[in-house]
Protein backbone atom coordinates (compact mmCIF):
# COMPACT_ATOMS: atom_id res chain seq x y z
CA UNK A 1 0.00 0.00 0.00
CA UNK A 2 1.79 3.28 -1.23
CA UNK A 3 1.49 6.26 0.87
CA UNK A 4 -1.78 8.09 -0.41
CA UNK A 5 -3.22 4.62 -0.40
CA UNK A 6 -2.36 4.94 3.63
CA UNK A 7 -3.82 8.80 4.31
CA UNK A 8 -7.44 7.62 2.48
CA UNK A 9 -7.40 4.43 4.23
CA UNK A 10 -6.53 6.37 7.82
CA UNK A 11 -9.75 9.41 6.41
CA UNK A 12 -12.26 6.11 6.10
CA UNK A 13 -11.24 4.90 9.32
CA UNK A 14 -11.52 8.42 11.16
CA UNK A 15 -15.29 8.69 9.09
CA UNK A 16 -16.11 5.37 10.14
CA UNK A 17 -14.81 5.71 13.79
CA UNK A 18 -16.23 9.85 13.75
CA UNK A 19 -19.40 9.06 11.94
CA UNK A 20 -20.24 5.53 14.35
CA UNK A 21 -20.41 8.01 17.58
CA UNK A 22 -23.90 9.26 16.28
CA UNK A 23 -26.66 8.43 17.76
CA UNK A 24 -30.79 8.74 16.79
CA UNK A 25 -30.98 10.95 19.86
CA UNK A 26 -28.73 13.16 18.21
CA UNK A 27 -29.71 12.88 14.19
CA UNK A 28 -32.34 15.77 14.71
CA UNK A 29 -30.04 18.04 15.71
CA UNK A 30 -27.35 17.37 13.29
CA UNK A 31 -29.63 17.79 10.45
CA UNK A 32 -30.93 20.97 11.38
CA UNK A 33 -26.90 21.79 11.79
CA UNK A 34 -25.63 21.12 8.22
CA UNK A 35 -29.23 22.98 7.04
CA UNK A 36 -27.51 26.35 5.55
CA UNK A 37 -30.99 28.10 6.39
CA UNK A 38 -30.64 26.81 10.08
CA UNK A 39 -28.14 29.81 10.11
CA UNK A 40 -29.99 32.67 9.22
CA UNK A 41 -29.71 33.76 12.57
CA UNK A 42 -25.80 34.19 12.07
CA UNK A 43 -26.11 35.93 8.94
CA UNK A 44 -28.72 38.36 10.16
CA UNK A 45 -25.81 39.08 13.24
CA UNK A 46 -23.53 39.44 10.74
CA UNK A 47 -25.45 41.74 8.80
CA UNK A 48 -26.57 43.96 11.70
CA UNK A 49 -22.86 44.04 13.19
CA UNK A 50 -21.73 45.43 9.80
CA UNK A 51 -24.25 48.03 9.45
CA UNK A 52 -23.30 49.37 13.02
CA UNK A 53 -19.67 48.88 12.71
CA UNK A 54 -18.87 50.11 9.06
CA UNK A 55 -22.43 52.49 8.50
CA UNK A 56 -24.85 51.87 5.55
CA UNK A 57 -22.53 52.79 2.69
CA UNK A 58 -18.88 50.67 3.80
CA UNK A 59 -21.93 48.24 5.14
CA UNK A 60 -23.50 47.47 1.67
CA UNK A 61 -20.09 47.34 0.10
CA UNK A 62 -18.65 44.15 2.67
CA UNK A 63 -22.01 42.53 2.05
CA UNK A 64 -21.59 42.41 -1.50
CA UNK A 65 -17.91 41.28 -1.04
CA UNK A 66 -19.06 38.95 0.73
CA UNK A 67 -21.70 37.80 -1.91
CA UNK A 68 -19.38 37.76 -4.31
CA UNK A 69 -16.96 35.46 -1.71
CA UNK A 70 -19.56 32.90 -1.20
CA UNK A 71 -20.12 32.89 -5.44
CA UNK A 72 -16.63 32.05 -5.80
CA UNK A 73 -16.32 29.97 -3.03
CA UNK A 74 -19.08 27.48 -4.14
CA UNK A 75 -18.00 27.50 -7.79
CA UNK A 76 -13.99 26.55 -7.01
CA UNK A 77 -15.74 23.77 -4.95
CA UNK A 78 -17.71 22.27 -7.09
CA UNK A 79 -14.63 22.74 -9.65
CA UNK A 80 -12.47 21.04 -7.21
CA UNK A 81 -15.28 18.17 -6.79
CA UNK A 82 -15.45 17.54 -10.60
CA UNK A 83 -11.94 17.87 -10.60
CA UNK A 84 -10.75 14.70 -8.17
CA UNK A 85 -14.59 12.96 -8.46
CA UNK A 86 -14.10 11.59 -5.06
CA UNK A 87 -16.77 9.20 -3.86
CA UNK A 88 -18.72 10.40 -1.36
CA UNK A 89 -18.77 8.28 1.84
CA UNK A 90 -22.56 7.81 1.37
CA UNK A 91 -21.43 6.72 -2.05
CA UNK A 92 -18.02 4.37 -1.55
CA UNK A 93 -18.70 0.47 -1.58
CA UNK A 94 -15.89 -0.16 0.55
CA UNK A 95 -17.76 1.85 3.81
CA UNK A 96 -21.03 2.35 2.73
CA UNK A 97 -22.49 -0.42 4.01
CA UNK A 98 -20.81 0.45 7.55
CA UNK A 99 -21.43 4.40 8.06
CA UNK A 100 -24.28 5.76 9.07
CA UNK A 101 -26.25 7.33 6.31
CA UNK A 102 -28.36 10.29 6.96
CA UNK A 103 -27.99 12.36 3.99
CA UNK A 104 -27.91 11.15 0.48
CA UNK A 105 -25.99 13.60 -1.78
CA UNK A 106 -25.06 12.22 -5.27
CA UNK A 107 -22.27 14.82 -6.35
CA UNK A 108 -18.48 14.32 -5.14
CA UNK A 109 -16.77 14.65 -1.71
CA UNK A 110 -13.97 16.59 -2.21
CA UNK A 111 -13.80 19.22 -0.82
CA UNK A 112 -16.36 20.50 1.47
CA UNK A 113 -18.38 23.19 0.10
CA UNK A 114 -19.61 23.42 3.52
CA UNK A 115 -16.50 23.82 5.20
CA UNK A 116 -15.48 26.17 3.02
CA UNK A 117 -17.62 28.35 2.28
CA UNK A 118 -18.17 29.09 5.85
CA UNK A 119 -14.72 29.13 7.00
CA UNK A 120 -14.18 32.03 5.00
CA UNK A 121 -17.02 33.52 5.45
CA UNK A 122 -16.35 33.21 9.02
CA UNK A 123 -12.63 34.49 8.37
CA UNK A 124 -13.89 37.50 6.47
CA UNK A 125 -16.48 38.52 9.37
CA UNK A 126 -13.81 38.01 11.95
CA UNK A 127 -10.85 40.15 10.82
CA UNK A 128 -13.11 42.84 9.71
CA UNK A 129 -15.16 42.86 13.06
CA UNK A 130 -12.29 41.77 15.71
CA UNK A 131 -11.66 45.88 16.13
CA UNK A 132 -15.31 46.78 16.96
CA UNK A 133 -16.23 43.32 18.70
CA UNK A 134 -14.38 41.65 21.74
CA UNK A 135 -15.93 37.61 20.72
CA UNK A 136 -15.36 37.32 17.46
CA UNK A 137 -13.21 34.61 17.53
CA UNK A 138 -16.39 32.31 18.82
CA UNK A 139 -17.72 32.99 15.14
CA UNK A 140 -15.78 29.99 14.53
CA UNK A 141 -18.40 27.98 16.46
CA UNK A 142 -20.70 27.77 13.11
CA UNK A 143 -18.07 26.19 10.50
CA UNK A 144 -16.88 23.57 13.10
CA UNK A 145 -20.32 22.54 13.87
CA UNK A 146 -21.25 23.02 10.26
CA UNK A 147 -18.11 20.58 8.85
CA UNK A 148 -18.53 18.53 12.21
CA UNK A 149 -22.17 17.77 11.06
CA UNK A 150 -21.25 16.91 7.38
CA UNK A 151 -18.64 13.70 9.00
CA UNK A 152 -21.71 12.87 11.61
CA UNK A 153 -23.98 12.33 8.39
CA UNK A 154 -22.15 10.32 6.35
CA UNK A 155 -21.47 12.68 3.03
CA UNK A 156 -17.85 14.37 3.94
CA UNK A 157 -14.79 12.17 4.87
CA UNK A 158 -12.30 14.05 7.58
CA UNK A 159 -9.99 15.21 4.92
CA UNK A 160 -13.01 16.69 2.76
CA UNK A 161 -13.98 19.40 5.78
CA UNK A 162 -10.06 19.73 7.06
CA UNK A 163 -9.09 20.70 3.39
CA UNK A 164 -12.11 22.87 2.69
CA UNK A 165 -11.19 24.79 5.90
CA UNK A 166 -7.88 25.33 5.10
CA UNK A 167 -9.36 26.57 1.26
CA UNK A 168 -11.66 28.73 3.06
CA UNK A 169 -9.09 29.97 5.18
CA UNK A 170 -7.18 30.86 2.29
CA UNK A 171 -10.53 32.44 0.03
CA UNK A 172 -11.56 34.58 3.58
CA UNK A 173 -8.04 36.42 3.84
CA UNK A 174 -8.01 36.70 0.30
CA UNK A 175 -11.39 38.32 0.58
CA UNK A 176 -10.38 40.30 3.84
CA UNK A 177 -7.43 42.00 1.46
CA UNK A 178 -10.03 42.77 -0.95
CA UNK A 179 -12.22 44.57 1.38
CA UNK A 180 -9.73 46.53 3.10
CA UNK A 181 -9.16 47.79 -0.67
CA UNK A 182 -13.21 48.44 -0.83
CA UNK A 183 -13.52 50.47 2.18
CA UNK A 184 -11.00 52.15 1.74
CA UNK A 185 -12.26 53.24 -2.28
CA UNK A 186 -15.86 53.67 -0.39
CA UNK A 187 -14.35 56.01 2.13
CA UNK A 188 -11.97 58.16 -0.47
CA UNK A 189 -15.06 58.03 -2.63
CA UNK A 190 -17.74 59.15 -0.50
């Protein structure tokens, strides 16, 4: 067995071992987790922190940055998915039959859109926000839960939500060097 052979044996094992701590008790919740509009909540806070932080016109512009991040985001994804055509565990013969299956998706596994997407989204909010707002950091909360919850249902392996949170990583400062470029235009500008 050559080394990558080793690394996605080790990822099914992690899935299998991550993935066989759910319980029914629990499958309610973790549904309603990986459900994107289970966080409008969090976007609304987001929203209304901007507006107060940055005022209506700086406000507008980060929102549509952001947009425009989440756009991106999705589409390098689902690039990167076509791309490598990794099975999803839900998907791969060789665990399928030993996972718990809650969700059924049908496109590829890697990498998480989930993870990241709202790692940088999360990255964005945070380094803009971190000067006006003591807690940002525990924005992080919603893309661990959210990548957690993709493992606990069966449709991410480990290494599909720990590389899409490194990507989004990467995306969110890209995005956060962007918008300092924005508000400052907006603010020379108007």
């Amino acid at each position: 067995m050559d080394f990558l052979e080793k690394i996605i044996q080790y990822d099914k094992d992690l899935l299998i071992f991550i993935n066989g701590m759910g319980t029914e008790n629990w499958d309610g919740f973790w549904l309603v987790i990986t459900n994107q509009l289970s966080w409008i909540p969090l976007y609304l806070l987001f929203f209304y922190l901007i507006f107060k932080s940055l005022g209506w016109k700086k406000g507008l512009g980060l929102i549509l940055l952001t947009a425009l991040l989440v756009t991106f985001s999705d589409q390098f994804t689902v690039f990167l998915k076509n791309y490598f055509e990794r099975l999803r565990p839900n998907r791969d013969p060789s665990i399928n039959e030993v996972i718990r299956i809650l969700k059924n998706n049908s496109s590829f596994s890697f990498v998480s859109g989930h993870a990241t997407t709202s790692t940088a989204v999360t990255l964005l909010m945070h380094l803009t926000l971190k000067k006006y707002y003591k807690y940002t950091l525990l924005f992080f909360i919603w893309p661990l839960l959210f990548s957690y919850s993709r493992m606990y249902l069966g449709v991410h392996f480990p290494i599909d939500v720990t590389m899409g949170a490194i990507l989004g990583l990467m995306i969110g400062y890209l995005f956060y060097v962007l918008s300092l470029k924005l508000l400052n235009w907006i603010e020379n500008k108007y």
